[in-house]
Protein backbone atom coordinates (compact mmCIF):
# COMPACT_ATOMS: atom_id res chain seq x y z
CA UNK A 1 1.66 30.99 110.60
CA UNK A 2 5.17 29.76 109.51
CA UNK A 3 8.35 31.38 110.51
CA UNK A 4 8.92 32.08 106.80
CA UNK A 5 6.00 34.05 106.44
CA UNK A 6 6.10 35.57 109.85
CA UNK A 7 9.48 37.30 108.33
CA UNK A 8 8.13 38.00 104.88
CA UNK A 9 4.96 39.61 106.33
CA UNK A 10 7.37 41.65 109.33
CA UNK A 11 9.99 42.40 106.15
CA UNK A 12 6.94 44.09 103.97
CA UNK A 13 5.33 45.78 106.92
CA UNK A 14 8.50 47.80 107.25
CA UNK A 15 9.03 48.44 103.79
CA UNK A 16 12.24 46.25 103.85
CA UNK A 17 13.85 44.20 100.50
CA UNK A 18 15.08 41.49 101.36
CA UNK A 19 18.37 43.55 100.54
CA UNK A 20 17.71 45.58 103.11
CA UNK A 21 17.06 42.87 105.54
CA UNK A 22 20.11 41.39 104.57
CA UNK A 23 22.39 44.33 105.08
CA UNK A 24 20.46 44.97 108.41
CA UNK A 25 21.82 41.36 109.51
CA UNK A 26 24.94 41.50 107.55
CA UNK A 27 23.44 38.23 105.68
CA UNK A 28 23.37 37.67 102.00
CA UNK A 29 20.16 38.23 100.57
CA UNK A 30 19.66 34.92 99.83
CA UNK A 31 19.88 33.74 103.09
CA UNK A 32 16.82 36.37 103.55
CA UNK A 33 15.43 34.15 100.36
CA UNK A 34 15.70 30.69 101.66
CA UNK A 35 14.11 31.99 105.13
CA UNK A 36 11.43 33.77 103.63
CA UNK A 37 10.59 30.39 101.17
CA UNK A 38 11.07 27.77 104.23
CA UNK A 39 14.49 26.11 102.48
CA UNK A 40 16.08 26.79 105.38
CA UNK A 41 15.53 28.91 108.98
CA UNK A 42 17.31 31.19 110.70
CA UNK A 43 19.70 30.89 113.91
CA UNK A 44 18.83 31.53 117.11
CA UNK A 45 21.07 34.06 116.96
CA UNK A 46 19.17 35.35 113.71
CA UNK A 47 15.89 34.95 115.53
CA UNK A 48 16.74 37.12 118.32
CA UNK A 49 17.96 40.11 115.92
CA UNK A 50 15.39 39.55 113.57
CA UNK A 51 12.56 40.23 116.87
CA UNK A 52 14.48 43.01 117.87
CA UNK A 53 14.54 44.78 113.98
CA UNK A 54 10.60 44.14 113.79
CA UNK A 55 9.82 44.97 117.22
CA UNK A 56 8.32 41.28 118.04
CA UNK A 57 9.04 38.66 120.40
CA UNK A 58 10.48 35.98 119.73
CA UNK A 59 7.68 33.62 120.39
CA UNK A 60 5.64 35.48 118.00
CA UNK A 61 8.47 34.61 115.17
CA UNK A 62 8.51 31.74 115.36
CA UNK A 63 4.71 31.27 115.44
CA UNK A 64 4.30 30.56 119.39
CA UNK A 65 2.24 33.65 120.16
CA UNK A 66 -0.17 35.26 118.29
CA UNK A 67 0.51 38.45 120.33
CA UNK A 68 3.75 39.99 118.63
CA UNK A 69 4.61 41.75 121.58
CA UNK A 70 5.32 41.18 125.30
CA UNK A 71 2.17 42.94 127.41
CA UNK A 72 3.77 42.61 130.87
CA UNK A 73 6.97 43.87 129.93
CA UNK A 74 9.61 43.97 132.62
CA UNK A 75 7.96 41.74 135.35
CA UNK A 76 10.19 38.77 136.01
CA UNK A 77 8.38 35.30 135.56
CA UNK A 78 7.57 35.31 140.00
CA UNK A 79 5.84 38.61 139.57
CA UNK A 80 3.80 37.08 136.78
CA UNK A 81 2.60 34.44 138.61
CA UNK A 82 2.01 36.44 141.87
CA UNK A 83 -0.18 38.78 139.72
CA UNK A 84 -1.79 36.51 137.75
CA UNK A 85 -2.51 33.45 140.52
CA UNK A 86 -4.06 35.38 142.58
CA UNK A 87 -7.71 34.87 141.85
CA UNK A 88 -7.79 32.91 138.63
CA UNK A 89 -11.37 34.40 137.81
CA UNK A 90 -11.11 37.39 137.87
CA UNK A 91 -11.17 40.09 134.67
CA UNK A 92 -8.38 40.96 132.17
CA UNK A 93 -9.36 44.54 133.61
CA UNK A 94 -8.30 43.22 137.20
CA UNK A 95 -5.31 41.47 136.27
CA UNK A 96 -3.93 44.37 134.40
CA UNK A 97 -4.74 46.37 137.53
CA UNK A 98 -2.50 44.06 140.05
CA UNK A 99 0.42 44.21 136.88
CA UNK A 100 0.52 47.64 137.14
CA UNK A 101 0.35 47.88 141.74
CA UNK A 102 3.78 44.63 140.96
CA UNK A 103 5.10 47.47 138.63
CA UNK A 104 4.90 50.35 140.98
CA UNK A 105 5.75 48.15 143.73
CA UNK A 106 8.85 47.19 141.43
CA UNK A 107 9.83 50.84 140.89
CA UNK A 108 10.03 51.86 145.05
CA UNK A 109 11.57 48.27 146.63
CA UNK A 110 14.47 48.64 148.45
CA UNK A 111 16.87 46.46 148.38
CA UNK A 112 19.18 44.65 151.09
């Protein structure tokens, strides 16, 4: 899926105009227009506050991901791959397991 419909679909889902949209982003609705009909596509800058006003990552916008939002929120990119390299068969059920023993973990470090 297209970043243009990715914003049209996100925009509808929340009951947005594009006027809306606009004013959220302090945009013309035009701009909202051309995104949403692939003439043109959004900043970077754009892309980040559009995920944060739908609730999405930004992968997902732009049609990276098929999962709109992060699933191992706040676990920095090391304590991904400690948690997910440490037996690469084992279940989704396991690996959310060890997540959750890196987020405790997280939560009662001390640090130097």
């Amino acid at each position: 899926m297209s970043i243009a419909s990715r914003i049209k679909q996100l925009r509808t889902q929340k009951n947005y105009t594009q006027k809306d949209l606009a004013s959220l982003l302090s945009v013309k609705p035009t701009t909202v227009s051309g995104w949403e009909l692939g003439r043109n596509e959004p900043s970077i800058d754009m892309i980040n506050k559009l995920s944060s006003i739908f609730s999405v990552t930004t992968d997902y916008l732009i049609g990276r991901s098929e999962n709109p939002r992060k699933s191992d929120d706040g676990l920095s990119e090391n304590q991904k791959l400690v948690a997910y390299s440490i037996d690469p068969d084992i279940s989704d059920e396991e690996r959310k397991a060890i997540i959750e023993m890196v987020e405790a973990a997280k939560k009662f470090r001390r640090r130097i």
